[in-house]
Protein backbone atom coordinates (compact mmCIF):
# COMPACT_ATOMS: atom_id res chain seq x y z
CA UNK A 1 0.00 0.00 0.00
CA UNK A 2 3.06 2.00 0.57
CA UNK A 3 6.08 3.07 -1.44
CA UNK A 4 7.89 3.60 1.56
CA UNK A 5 9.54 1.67 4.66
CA UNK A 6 12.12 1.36 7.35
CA UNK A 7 14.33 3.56 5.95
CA UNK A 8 12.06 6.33 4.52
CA UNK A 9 12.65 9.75 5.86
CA UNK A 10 9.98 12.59 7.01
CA UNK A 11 11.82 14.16 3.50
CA UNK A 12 11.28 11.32 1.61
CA UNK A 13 7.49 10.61 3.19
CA UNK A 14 6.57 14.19 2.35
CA UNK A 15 8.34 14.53 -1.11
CA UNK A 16 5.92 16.58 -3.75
CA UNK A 17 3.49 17.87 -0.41
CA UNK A 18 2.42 20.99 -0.17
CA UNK A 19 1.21 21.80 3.42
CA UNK A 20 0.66 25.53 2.37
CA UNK A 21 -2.24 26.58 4.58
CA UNK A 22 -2.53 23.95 7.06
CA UNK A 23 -2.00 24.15 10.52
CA UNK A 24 -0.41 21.50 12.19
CA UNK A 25 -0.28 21.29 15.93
CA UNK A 26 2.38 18.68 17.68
CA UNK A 27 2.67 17.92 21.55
CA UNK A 28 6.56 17.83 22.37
CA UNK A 29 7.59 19.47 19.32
CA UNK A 30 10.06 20.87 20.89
CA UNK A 31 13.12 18.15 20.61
CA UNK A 32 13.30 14.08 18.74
CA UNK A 33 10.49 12.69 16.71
CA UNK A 34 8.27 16.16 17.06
CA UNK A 35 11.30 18.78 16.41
CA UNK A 36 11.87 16.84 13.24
CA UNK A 37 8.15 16.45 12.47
CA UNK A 38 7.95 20.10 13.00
CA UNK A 39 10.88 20.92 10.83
CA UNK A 40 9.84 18.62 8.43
CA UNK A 41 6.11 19.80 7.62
CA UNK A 42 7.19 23.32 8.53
CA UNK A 43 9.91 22.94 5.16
CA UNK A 44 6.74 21.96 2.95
CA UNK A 45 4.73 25.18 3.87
CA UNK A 46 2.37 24.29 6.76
CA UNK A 47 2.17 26.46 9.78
CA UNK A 48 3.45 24.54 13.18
CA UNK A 49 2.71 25.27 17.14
CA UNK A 50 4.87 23.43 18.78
CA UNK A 51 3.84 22.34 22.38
CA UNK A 52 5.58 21.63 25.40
CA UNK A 53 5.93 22.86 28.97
CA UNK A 54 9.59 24.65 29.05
CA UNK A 55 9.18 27.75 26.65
CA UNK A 56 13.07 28.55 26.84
CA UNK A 57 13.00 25.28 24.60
CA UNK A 58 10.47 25.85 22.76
CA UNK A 59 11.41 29.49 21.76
CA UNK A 60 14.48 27.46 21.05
CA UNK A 61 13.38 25.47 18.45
CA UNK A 62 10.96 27.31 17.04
CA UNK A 63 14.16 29.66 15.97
CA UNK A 64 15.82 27.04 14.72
CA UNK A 65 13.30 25.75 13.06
CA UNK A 66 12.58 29.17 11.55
CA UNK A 67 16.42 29.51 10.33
CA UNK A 68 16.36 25.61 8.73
CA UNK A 69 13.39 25.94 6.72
CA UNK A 70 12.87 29.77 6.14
CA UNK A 71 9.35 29.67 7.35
CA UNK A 72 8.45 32.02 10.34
CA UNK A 73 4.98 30.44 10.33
CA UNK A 74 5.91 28.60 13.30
CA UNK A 75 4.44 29.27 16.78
CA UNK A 76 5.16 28.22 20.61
CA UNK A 77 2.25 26.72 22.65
CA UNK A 78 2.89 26.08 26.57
CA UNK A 79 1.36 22.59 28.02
CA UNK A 80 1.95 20.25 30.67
CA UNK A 81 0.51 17.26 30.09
CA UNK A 82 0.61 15.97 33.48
CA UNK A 83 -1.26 18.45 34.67
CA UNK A 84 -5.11 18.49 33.78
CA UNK A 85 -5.66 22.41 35.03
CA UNK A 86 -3.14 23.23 32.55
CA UNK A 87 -4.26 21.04 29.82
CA UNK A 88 -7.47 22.62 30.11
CA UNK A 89 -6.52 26.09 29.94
CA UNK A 90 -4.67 25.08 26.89
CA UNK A 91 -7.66 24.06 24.72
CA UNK A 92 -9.56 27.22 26.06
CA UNK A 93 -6.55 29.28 25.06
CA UNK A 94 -6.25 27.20 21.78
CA UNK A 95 -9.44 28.20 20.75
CA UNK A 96 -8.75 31.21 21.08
CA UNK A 97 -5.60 31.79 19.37
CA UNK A 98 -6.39 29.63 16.62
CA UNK A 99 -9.09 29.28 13.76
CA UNK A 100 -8.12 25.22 13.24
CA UNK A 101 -6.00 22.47 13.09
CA UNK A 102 -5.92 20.19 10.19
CA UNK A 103 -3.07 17.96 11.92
CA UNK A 104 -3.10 17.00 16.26
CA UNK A 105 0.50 15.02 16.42
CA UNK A 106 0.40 13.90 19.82
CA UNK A 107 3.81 13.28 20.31
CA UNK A 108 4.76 13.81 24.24
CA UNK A 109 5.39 10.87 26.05
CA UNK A 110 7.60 10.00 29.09
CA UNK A 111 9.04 6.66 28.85
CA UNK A 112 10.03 3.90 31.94
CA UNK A 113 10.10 6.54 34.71
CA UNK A 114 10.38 5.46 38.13
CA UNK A 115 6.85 5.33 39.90
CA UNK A 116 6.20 9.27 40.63
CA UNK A 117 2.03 10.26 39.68
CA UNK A 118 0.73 13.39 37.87
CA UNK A 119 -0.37 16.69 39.65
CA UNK A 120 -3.71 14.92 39.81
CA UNK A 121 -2.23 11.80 41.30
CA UNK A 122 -2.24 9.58 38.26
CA UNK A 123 0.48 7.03 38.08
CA UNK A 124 2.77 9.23 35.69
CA UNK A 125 3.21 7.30 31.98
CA UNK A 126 -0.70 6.41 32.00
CA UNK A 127 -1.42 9.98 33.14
CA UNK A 128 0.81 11.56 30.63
CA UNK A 129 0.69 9.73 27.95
CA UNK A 130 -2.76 8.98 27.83
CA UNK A 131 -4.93 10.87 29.90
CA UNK A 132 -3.33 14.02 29.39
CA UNK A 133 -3.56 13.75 25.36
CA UNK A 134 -7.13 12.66 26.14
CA UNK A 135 -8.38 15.91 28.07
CA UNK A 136 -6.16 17.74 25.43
CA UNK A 137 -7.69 16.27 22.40
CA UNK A 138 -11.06 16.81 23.75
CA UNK A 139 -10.40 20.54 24.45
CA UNK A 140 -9.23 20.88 20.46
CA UNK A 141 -11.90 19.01 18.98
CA UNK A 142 -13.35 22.02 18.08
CA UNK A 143 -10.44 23.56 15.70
CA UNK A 144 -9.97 19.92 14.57
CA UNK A 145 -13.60 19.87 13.37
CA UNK A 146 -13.05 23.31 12.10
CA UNK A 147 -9.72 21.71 9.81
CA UNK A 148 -9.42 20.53 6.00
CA UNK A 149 -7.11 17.22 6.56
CA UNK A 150 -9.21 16.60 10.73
CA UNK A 151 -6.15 13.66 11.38
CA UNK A 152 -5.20 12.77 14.85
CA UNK A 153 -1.68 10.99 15.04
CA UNK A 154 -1.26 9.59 18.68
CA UNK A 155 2.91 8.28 19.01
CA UNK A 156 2.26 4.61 20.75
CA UNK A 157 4.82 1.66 20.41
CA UNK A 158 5.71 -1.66 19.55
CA UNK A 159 6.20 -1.22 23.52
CA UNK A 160 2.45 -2.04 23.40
CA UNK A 161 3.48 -5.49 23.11
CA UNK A 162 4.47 -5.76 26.38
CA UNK A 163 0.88 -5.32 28.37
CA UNK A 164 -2.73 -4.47 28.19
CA UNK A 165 -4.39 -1.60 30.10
CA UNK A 166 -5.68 -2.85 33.70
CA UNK A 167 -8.75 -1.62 33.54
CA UNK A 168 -9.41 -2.29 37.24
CA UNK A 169 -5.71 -1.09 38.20
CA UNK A 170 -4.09 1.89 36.23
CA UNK A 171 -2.74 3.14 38.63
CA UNK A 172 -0.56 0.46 40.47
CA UNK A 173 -2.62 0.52 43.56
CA UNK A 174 -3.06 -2.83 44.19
CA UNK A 175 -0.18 -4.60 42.17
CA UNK A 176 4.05 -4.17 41.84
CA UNK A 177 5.02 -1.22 39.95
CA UNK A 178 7.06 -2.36 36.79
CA UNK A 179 8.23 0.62 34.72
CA UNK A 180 7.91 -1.14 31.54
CA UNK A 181 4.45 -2.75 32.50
CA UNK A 182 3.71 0.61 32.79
CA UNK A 183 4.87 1.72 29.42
CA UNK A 184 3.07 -1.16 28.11
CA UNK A 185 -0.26 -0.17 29.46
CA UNK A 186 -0.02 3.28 28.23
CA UNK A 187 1.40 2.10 25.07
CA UNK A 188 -1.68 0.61 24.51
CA UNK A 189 -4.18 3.23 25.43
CA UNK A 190 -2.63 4.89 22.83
CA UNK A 191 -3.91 2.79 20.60
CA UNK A 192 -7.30 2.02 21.89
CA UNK A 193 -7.94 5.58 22.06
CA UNK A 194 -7.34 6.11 18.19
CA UNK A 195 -10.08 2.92 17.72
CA UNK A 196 -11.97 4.93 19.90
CA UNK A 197 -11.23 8.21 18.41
CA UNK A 198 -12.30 6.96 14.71
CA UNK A 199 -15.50 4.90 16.01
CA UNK A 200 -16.77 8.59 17.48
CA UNK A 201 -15.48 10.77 15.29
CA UNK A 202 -15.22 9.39 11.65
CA UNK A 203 -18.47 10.76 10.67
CA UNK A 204 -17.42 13.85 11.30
CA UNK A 205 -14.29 13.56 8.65
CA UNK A 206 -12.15 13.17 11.38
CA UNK A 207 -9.65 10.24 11.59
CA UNK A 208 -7.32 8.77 14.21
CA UNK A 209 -4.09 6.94 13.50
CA UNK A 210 -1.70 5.34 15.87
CA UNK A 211 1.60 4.87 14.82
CA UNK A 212 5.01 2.99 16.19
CA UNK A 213 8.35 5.00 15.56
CA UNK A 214 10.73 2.31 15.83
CA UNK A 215 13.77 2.24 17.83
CA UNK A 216 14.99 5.64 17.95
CA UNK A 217 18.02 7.28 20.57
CA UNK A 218 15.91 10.33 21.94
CA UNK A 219 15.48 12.07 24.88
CA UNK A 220 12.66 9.89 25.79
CA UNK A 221 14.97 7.42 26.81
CA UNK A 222 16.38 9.73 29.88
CA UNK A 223 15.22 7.44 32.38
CA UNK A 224 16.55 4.65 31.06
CA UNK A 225 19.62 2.90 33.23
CA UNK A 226 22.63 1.77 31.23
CA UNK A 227 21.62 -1.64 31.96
CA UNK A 228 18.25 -0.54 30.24
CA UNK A 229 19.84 0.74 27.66
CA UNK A 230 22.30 -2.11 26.71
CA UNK A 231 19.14 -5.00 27.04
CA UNK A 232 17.26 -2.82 24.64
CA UNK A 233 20.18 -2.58 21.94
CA UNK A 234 20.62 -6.48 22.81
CA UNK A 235 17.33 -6.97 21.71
CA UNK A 236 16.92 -5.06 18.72
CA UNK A 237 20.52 -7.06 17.67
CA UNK A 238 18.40 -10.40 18.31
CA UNK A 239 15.70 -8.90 16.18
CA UNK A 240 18.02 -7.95 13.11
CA UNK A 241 19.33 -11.27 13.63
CA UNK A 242 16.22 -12.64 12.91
CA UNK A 243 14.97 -10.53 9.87
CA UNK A 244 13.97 -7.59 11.93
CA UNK A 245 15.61 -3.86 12.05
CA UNK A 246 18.21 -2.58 14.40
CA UNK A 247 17.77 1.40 15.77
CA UNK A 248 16.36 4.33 12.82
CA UNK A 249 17.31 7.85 13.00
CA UNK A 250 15.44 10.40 13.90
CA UNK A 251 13.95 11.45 10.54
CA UNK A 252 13.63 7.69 10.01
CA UNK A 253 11.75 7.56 13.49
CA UNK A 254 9.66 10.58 12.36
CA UNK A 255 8.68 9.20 8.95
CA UNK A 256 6.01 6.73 10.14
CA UNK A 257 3.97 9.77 11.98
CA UNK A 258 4.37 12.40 9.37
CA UNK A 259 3.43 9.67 6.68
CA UNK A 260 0.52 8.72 8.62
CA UNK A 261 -0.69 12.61 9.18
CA UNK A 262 -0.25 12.98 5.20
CA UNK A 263 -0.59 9.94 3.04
CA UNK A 264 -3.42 9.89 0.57
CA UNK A 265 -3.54 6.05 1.16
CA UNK A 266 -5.35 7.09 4.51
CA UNK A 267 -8.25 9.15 3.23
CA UNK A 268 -10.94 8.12 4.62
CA UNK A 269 -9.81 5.27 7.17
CA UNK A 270 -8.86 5.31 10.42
CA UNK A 271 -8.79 3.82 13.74
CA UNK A 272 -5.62 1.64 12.28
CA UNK A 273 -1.76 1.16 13.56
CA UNK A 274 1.07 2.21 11.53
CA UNK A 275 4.61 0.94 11.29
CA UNK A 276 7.39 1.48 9.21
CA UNK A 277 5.53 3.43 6.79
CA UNK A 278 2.75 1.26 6.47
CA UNK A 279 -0.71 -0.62 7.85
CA UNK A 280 0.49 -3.18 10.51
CA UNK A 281 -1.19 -6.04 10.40
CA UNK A 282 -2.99 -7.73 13.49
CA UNK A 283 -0.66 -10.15 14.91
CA UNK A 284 -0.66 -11.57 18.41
CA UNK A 285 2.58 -13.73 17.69
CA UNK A 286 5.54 -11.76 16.10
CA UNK A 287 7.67 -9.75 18.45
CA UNK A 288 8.95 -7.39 15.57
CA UNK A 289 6.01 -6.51 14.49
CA UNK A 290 2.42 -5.96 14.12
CA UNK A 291 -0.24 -4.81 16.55
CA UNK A 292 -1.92 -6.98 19.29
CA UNK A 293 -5.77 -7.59 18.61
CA UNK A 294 -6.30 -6.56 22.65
CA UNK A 295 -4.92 -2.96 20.99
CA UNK A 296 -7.53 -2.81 18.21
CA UNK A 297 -10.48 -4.45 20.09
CA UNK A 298 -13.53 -2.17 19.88
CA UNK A 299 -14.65 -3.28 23.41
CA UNK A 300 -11.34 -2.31 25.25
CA UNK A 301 -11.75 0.91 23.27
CA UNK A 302 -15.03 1.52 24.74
CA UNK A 303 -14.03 0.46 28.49
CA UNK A 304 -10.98 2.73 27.94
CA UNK A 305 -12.87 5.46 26.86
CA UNK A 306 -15.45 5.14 29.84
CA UNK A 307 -12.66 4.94 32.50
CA UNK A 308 -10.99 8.00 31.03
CA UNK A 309 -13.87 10.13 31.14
CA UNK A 310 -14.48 8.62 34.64
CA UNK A 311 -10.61 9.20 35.61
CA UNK A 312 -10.54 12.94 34.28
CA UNK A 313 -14.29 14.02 34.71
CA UNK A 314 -13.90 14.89 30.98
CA UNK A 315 -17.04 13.70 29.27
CA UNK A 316 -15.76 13.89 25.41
CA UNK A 317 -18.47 12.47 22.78
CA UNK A 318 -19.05 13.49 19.08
């Protein structure tokens, strides 16, 4: 279905684009996978607000982005996404500073951090990763409705392999916190909520796409021990080994999301996982590859979406 792959760049994905006109808006586009997203769709025309919660960094990259591509279309948006006052005042001011948003990336994530919990005492991936993006996308809906392209890209991970969401325990309360468990889970929400993103939302035009980066050195990896770090490049060796890939670049890491934000294969569809380019394929066996069926199922999506609106207070239908 695709002409691209592994290799592809965010260049290469968005070769003969023109994003004149749209606005794109990407949750930790301040540094890795969103920087380059940013600099990447910001090269082809479109104009970018970058998110995060440090603006010295973000006024940081906005200028370089500016410089690298020549476009000054390119704005700074502050958000913390583990905190839901904040994320709420950010979709009020959203709306007010902006007429739409053809593209949501959301990008943020925090990756294997020791067991800390949100400012509203979620435990702290799940929280992030999940339920802040969730209050968030509910709060730009609006614009999103309001866009040309209406495509929601929500950065999971083959790390989704690795567990399902507890429904009765998301938190930790009542079992062993396991830093990679809890990747896992919210690995997975990210998924489920693009299922349940396109089952509300796809008559609206709007789509949802969840996409795996691949194995990419980033600053998401700063909680990561060296022991960590040396079991994960063991793995992906074991992988390559076997027919699988070894670690992609950062525009390489980027591709997948900026392909899956702007491919003309996608019109239309939605609710779907995306690696390397392309439409992974349910598969409950293959460890380099593929999306678990727990991911995809319509009925987690709906429990999922019922314990985040329960979780948050947010009630967020079409």
């Amino acid at each position: 279905m695709s002409d691209f792959g592994f290799e592809s760049t965010t260049d290469e994905v968005l070769e003969g684009k023109d994003l004149t006109g749209k606005t794109v808006f990407i949750t930790g586009g301040n540094s890795g996978l969103g920087r380059e997203s940013a600099r990447a769709m910001a090269a082809k025309g479109a104009h970018v607000v970058i998110a995060g919660r440090d603006q010295a960094k973000l006024d940081e990259a906005a200028a370089e982005i500016k410089s690298e591509t020549g476009n000054n279309a390119i704005e700074t948006f502050l958000v913390d996404l583990a905190s839901l006052d904040s994320v709420r005042a950010a979709g009020k001011t959203a709306n007010e500073r902006f007429q739409k948003i053809d593209i949501l990336l959301n990008n943020a994530g925090v990756m294997a951090c020791p067991q800390d919990t949100t400012a509203d005492g979620f435990e702290r991936q799940f929280g992030t990763n999940h339920l802040g993006h969730f209050v968030l996308t509910k709060g730009l809906m609006p614009l999103i409705e309001k866009g040309e392209d209406k495509r929601i890209v929500n950065l999971s991970s083959r790390g989704h392999h690795i567990d399902q969401v507890h429904f009765d325990d998301p938190n930790f309360d009542n079992r062993e916190y396991d830093k990679w468990n809890s990747y896992g889970q919210a690995k997975t929400a990210n998924v489920l909520f693009s299922v349940g993103l396109e089952d509300r939302f796809s008559d609206k035009g709007v789509h949802a796409y969840a996409v795996h980066p691949g194995g990419i050195q980033t600053n998401l990896g700063r909680h990561l021990s060296e022991e960590d770090i040396a079991n994960l490049r063991k793995r992906m060796e074991s992988n390559a080994g076997s027919g699988g890939m070894t670690f992609k670049t950062i525009p390489q890491g980027a591709a997948t999301q900026v392909w899956a934000a702007t491919a003309d294969e996608l019109e239309g569809r939605g609710g779907i996982y995306c690696e390397d380019c392309h439409v992974a394929e349910v598969d409950d066996e293959n460890p380099s590859g593929g999306v678990r069926s727990y991911a995809v199922d319509k009925g987690n999506a709906d429990r999922l979406w019922a314990l985040s609106e329960q979780m948050t207070g947010e009630t967020f239908s079409a």
